[in-house]
Protein backbone atom coordinates (compact mmCIF):
# COMPACT_ATOMS: atom_id res chain seq x y z
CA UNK A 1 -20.74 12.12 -55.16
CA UNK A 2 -22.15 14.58 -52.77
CA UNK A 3 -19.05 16.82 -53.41
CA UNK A 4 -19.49 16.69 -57.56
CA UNK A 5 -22.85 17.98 -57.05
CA UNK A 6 -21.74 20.75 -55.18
CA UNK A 7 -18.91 21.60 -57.45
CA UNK A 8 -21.28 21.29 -60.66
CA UNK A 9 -23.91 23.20 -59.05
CA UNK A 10 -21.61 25.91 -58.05
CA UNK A 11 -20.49 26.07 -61.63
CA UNK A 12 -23.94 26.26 -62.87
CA UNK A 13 -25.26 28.84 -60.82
CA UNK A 14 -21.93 31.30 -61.28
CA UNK A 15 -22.44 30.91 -64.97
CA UNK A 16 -26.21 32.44 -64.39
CA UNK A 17 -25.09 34.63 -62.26
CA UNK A 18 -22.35 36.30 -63.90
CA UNK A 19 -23.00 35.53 -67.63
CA UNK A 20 -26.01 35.74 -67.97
CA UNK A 21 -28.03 37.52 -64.95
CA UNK A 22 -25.34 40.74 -64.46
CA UNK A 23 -24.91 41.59 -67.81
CA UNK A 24 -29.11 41.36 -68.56
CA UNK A 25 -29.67 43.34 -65.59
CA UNK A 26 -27.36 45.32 -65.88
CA UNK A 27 -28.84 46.53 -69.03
CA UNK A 28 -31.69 46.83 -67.90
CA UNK A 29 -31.36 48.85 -64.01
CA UNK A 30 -31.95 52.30 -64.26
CA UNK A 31 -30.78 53.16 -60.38
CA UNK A 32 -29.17 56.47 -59.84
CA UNK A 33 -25.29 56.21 -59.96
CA UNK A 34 -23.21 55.00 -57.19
CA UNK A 35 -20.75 57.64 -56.43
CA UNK A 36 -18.40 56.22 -54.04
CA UNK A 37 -15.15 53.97 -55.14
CA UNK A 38 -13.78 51.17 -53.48
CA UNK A 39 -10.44 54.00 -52.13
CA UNK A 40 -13.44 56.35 -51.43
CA UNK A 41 -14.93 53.71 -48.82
CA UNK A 42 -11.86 52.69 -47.58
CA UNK A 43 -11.32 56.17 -46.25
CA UNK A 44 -14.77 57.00 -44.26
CA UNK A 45 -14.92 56.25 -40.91
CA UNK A 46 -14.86 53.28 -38.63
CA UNK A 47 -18.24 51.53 -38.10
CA UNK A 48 -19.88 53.01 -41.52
CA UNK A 49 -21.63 51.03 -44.22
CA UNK A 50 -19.08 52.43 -46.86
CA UNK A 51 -15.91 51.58 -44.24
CA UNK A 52 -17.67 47.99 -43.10
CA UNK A 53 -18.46 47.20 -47.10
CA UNK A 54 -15.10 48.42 -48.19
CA UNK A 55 -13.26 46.28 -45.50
CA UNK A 56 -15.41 43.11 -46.14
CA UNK A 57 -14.72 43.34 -49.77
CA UNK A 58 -10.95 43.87 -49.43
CA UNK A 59 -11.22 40.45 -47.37
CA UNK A 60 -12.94 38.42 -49.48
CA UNK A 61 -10.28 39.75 -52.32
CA UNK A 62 -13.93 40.97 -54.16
CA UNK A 63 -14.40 44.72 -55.63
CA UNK A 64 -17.46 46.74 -56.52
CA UNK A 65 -19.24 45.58 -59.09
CA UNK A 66 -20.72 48.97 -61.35
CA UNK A 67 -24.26 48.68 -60.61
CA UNK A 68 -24.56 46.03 -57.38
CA UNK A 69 -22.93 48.35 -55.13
CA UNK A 70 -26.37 48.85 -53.41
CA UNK A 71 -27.15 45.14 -53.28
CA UNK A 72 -23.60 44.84 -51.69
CA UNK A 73 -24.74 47.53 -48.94
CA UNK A 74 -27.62 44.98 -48.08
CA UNK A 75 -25.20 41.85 -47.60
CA UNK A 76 -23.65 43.92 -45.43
CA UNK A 77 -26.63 45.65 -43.54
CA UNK A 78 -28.60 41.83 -43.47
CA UNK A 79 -25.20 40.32 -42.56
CA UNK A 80 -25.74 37.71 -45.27
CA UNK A 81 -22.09 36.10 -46.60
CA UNK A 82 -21.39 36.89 -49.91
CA UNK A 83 -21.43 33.20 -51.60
CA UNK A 84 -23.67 30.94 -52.62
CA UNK A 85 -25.77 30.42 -49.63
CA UNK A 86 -26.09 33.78 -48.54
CA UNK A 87 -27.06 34.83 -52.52
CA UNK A 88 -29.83 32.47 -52.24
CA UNK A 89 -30.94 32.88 -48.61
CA UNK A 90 -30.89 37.03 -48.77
CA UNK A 91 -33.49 36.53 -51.88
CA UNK A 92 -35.47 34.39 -49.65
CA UNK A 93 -35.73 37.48 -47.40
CA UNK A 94 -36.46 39.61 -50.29
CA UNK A 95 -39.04 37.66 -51.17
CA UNK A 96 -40.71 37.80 -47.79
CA UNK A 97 -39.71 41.64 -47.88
CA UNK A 98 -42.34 41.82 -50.85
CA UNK A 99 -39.72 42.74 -53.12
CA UNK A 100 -41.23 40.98 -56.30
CA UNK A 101 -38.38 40.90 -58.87
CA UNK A 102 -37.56 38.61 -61.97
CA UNK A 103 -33.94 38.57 -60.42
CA UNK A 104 -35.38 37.37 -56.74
CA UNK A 105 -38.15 35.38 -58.40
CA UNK A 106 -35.59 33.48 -60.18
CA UNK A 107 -32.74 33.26 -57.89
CA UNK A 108 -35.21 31.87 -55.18
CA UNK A 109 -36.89 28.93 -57.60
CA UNK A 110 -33.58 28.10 -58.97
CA UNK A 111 -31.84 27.67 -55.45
CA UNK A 112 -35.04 26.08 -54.15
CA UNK A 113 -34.64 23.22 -56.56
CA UNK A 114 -30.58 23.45 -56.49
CA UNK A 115 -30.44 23.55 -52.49
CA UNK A 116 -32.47 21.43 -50.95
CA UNK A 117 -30.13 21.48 -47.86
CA UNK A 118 -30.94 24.99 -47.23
CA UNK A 119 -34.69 24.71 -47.18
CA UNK A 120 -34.87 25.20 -43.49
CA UNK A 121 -32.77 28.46 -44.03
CA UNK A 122 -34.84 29.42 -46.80
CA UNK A 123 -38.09 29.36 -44.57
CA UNK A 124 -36.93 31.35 -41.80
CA UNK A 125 -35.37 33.90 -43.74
CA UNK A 126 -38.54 34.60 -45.74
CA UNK A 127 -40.08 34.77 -42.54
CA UNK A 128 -37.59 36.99 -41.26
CA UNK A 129 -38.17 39.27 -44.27
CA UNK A 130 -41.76 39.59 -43.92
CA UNK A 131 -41.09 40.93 -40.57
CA UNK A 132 -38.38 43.91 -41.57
CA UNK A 133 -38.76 47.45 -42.84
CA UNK A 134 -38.39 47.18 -47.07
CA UNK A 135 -35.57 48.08 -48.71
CA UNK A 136 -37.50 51.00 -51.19
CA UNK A 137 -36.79 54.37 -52.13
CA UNK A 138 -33.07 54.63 -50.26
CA UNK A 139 -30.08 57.04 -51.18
CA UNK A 140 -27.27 54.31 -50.99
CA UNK A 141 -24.92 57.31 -51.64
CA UNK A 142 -26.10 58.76 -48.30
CA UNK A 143 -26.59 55.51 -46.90
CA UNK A 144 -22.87 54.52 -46.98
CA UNK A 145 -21.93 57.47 -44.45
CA UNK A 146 -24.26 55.80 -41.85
CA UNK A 147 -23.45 53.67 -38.53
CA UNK A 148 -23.85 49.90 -39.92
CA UNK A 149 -24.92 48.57 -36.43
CA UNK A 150 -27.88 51.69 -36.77
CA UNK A 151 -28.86 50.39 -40.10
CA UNK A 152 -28.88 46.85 -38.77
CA UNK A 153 -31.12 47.82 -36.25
CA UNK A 154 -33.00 49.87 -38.21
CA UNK A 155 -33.88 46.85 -40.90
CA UNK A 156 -33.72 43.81 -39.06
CA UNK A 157 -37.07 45.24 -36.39
């Protein structure tokens, strides 16, 4: 039973993710353009955002997505997985980052009510967000040429 919940939930929450969310927001961002392709990161150096992003993608047989490159930078600074728990939990940190947003707002009540095994998770990483430097006003095309473990560091206080 436990297991049918999981799958349908998974189901439900990739459909608002990737039909409906993306493609609204999409539409909607007005972020400068991400310069850098996925051959481009693959070729900077060892220990850099662009190099650690590039790598993790290749593993997880993912790509760039036009216009979530950034957010993809922060799973990797935050060291959040890129599934359905760390979605959910890295909007929890948002949301104690102050970073109001109809994308965190709604991630974070929709997972809230979705994953109630996670509501432990959910706590500390808002609280853990509250604590960090905020993720405004950053060059992501500079950003990428940067020493991850720095940038860790450097967000996580």
């Amino acid at each position: 039973m436990i297991k049918n919940v999981k799958y349908f939930r998974s189901l439900l929450l990739e459909f608002l993710t990737h039909k409906i969310a993306l493609p609204v927001i999409g539409k909607l961002r007005k972020k400068p353009p991400f310069i850098h392709s996925m051959n481009d990161l693959l070729q900077f150096e060892e220990g850099t955002l662009g190099k650690d992003l590039a790598l993790y993608l290749k593993k997880m047989n993912f790509k760039l997505l036009p216009n979530y490159e950034q957010h993809d930078c922060k799973h990797i600074i935050l060291q959040y997985e890129m599934d359905e728990a760390g979605e959910a939990r890295m909007q929890f940190y948002f949301l104690g980052n102050k970073h109001y947003s109809i994308p965190v707002l709604s991630t974070c009540i929709i997972c809230f009510f979705l994953m109630p095994e996670y509501w432990k998770q959910f706590i500390q990483d808002y609280k853990r967000g509250t604590t960090c430097k905020p993720f405004d006003k950053i060059d992501y095309n500079a950003l990428v040429y940067m020493n991850t473990l720095d940038l860790r560091k450097q967000f996580n206080n």
